[in-house]
Protein backbone atom coordinates (compact mmCIF):
# COMPACT_ATOMS: atom_id res chain seq x y z
CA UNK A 1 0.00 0.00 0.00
CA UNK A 2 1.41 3.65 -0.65
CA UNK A 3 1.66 6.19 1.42
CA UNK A 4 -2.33 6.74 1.57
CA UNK A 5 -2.51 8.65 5.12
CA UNK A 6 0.30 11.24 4.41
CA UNK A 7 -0.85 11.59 0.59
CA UNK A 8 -4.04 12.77 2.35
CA UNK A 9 -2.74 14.75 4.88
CA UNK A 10 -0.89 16.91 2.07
CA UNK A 11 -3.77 16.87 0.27
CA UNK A 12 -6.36 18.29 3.28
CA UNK A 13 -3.88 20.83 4.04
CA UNK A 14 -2.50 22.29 0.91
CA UNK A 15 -6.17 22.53 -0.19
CA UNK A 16 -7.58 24.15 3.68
CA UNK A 17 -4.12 26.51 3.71
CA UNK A 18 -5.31 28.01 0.06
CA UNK A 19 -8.32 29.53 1.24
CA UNK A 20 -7.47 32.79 1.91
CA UNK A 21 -10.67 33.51 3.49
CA UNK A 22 -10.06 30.47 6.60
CA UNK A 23 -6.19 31.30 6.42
CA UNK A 24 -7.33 35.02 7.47
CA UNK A 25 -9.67 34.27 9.73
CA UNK A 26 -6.85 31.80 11.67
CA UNK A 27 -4.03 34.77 11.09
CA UNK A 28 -2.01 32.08 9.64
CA UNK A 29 -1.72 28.17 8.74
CA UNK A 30 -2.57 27.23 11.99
CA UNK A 31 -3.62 24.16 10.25
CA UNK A 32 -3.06 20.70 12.24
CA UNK A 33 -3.19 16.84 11.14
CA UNK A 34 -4.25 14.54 14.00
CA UNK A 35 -4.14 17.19 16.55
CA UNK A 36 -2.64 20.81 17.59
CA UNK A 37 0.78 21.10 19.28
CA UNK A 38 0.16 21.23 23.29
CA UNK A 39 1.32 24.71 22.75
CA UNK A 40 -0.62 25.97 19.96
CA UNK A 41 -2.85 29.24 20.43
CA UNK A 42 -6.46 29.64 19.26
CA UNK A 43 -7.77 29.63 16.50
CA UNK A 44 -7.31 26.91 14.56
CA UNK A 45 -8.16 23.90 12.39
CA UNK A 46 -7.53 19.86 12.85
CA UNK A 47 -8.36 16.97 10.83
CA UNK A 48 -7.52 13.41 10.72
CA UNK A 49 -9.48 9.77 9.39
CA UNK A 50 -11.88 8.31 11.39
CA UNK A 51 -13.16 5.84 9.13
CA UNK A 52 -13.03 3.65 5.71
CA UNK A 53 -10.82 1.74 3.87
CA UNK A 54 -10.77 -0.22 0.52
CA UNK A 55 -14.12 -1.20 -0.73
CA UNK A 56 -12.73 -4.59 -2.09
CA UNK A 57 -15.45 -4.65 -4.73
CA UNK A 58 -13.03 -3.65 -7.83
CA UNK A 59 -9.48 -3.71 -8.41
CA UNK A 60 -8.04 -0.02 -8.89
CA UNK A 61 -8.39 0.28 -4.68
CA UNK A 62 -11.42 2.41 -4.34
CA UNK A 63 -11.20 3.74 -0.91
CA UNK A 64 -14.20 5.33 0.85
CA UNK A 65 -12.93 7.06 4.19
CA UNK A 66 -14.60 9.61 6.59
CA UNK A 67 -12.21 12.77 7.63
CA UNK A 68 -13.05 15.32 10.27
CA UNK A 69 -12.17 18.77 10.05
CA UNK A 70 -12.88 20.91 12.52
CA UNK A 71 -12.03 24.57 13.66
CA UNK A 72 -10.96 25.95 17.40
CA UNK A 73 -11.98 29.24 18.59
CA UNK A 74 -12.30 31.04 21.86
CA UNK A 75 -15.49 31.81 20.72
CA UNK A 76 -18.66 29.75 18.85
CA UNK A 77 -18.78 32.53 16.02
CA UNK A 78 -15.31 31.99 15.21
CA UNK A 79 -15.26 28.39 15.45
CA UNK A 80 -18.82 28.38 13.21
CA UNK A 81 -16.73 30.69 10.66
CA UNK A 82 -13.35 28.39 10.71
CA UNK A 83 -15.97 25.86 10.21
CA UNK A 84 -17.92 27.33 7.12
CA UNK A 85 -14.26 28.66 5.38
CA UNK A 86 -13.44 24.60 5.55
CA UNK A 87 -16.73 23.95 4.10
CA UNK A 88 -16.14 25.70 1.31
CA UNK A 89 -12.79 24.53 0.60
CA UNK A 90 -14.08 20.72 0.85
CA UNK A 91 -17.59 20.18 0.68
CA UNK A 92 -18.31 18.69 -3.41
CA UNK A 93 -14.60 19.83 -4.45
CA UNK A 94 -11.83 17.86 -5.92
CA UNK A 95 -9.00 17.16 -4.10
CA UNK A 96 -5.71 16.61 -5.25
CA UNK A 97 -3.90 13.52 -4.04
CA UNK A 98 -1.04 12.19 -5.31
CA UNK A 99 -1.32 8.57 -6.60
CA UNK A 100 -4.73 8.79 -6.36
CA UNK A 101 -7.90 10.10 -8.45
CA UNK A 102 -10.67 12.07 -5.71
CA UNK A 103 -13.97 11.02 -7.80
CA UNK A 104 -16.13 11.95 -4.48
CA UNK A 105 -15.96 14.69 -1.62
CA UNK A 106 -19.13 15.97 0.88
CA UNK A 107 -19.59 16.69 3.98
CA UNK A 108 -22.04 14.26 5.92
CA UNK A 109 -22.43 15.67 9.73
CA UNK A 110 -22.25 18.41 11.36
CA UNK A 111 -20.11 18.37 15.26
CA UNK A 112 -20.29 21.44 17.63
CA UNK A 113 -19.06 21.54 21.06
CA UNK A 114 -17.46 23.35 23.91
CA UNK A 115 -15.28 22.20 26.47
CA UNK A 116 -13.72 23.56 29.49
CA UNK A 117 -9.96 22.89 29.70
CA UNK A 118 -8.28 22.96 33.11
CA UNK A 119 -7.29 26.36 32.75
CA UNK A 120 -10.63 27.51 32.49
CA UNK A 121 -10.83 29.30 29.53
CA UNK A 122 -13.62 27.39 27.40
CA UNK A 123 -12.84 26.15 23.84
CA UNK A 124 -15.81 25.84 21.37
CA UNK A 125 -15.39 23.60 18.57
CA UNK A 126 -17.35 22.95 15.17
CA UNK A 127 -16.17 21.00 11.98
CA UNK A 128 -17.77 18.02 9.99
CA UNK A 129 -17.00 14.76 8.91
CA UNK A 130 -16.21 14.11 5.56
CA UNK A 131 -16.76 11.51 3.30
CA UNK A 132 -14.21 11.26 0.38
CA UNK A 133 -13.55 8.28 -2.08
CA UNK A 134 -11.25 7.89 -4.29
CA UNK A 135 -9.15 5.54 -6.62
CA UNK A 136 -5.68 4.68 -7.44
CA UNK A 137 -2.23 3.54 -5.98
């Protein structure tokens, strides 16, 4: 199997850090695979896979995986505006991955939430999971 996962990853963020719109309202790439950095400030965005695999059902390794991308903000209007940028960067777009032809990309479900951290300071949260398939590699 190539390198699917990091193929991906480059994929997710070279298309989420060429919005100019989401990279504006971060003040940067604060853009994070898996998760932030333990130090990293607010706001920003972090995806990884959740879900899928090969669909087994031809031979060119159709894969049909879930992502979730989500956005960090101090407050739930920033994280719901991260959240829309991302949205329309992925939702029925064509991604470019390398080895690999994206045929399919939508978002599927919605995910908002806030948390309290020890520190106190709450963290709101909203993304989506996203359903891409592709073939190739």
């Amino acid at each position: 199997m190539s390198d699917y996962f990091g193929a991906m990853g480059t994929a997710l963020y070279s298309t989420l850090s060429g919005g100019t719109a989401l990279i504006s309202e971060l003040g940067g790439t604060a853009i994070y695979s898996e998760q932030a950095p333990d130090n990293a400030t607010l706001p920003y965005v972090v995806f990884n896979h959740q879900g899928g695999g090969l669909e087994n059902i031809v031979h060119d390794n159709l894969r049909n995986d879930i992502w979730f991308v989500r956005g960090y903000a101090a407050t739930r209007a920033q994280a719901n505006r991260i959240d829309g940028n991302c949205q329309d960067l992925l939702h029925k777009k064509k991604l470019t991955i390398t080895g690999y032809t994206n045929f399919w990309t939508v978002r599927e479900d919605d995910v908002s939430l806030v948390e309290t951290p020890p520190d106190e300071q709450r963290v709101y949260m909203a993304g989506g999971f996203y359903r891409i398939r592709i073939t190739g590699a």
